[in-house]
Protein backbone atom coordinates (compact mmCIF):
# COMPACT_ATOMS: atom_id res chain seq x y z
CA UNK A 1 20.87 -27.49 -46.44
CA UNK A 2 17.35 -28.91 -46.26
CA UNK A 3 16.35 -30.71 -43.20
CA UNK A 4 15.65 -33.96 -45.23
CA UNK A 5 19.53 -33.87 -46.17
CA UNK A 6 20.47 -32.82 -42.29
CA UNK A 7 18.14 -35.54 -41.14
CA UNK A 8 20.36 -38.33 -43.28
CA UNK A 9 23.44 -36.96 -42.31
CA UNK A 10 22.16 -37.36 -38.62
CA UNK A 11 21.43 -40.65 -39.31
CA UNK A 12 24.70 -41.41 -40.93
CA UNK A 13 26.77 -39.84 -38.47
CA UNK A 14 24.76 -41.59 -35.30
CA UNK A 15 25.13 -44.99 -37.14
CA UNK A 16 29.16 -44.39 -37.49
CA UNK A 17 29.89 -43.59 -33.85
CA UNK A 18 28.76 -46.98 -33.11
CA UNK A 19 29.51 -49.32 -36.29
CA UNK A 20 33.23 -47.95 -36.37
CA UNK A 21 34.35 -48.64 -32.50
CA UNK A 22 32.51 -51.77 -32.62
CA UNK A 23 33.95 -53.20 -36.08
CA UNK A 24 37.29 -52.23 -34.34
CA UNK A 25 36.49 -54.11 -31.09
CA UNK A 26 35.12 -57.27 -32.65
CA UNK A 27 38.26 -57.24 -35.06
CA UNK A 28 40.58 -57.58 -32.06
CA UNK A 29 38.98 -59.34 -29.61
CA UNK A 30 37.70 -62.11 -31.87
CA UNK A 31 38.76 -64.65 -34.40
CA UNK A 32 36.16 -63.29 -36.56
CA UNK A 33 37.31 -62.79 -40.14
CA UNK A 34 36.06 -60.71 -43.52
CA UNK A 35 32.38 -60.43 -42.84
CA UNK A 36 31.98 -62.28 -39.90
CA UNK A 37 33.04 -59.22 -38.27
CA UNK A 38 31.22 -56.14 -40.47
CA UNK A 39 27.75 -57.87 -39.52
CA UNK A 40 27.68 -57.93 -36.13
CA UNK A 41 29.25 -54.31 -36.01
CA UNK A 42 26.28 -53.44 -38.13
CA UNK A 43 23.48 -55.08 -35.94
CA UNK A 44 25.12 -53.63 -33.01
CA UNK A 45 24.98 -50.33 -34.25
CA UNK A 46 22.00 -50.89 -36.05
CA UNK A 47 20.19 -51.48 -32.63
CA UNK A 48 22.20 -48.61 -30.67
CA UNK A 49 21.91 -45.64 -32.73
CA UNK A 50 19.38 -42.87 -32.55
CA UNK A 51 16.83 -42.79 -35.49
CA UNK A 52 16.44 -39.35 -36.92
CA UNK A 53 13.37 -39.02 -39.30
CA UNK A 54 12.16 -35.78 -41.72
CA UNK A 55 8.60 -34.80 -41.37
CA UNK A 56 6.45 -32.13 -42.78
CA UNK A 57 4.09 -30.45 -40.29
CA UNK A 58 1.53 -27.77 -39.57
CA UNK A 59 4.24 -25.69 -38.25
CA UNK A 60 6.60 -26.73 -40.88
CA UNK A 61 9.60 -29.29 -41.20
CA UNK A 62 11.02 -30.74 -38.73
CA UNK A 63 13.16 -33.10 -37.27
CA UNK A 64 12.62 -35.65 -34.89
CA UNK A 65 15.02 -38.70 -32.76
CA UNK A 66 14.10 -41.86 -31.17
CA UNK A 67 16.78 -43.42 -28.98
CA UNK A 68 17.04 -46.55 -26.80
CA UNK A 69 18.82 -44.39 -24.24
CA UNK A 70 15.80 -41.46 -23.85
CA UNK A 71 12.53 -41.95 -23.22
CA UNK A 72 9.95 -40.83 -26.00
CA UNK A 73 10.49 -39.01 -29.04
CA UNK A 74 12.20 -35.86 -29.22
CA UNK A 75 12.47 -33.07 -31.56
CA UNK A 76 15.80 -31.58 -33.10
CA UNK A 77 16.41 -28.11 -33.13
């Protein structure tokens, strides 16, 4: 698998920890209906998940993460 497709699924995968628990929590603790309730979940998760992004360097492709939660930018193994 290239690291452009491993970078996406990163990305995908970090986004769904967050959207699913808080579409769930909105849904029951709010009268929120239809999709009063899948856009705050998104911008919730949109703000707390890591970014992943593909990049072609010197040394070759890599992967690299931003995250509210750690300080700088870090690099994926």
């Amino acid at each position: 698998m290239s690291k452009k497709t491993k970078a996406f699924f990163y990305n995908l995968f970090g986004f769904s920890v967050f959207y699913i628990p808080a579409y769930l929590l909105i849904m029951t603790f709010t009268t929120l209906i239809g999709f009063w309730i899948a856009g705050p979940a998104f911008i919730i998760s949109l703000l707390l998940s890591p970014k992943f992004q593909y990049m072609n360097t010197s040394e070759g492709e890599k992967i690299f993460m931003k995250w509210i939660f750690k300080k700088g930018i870090h690099e994926v193994k």
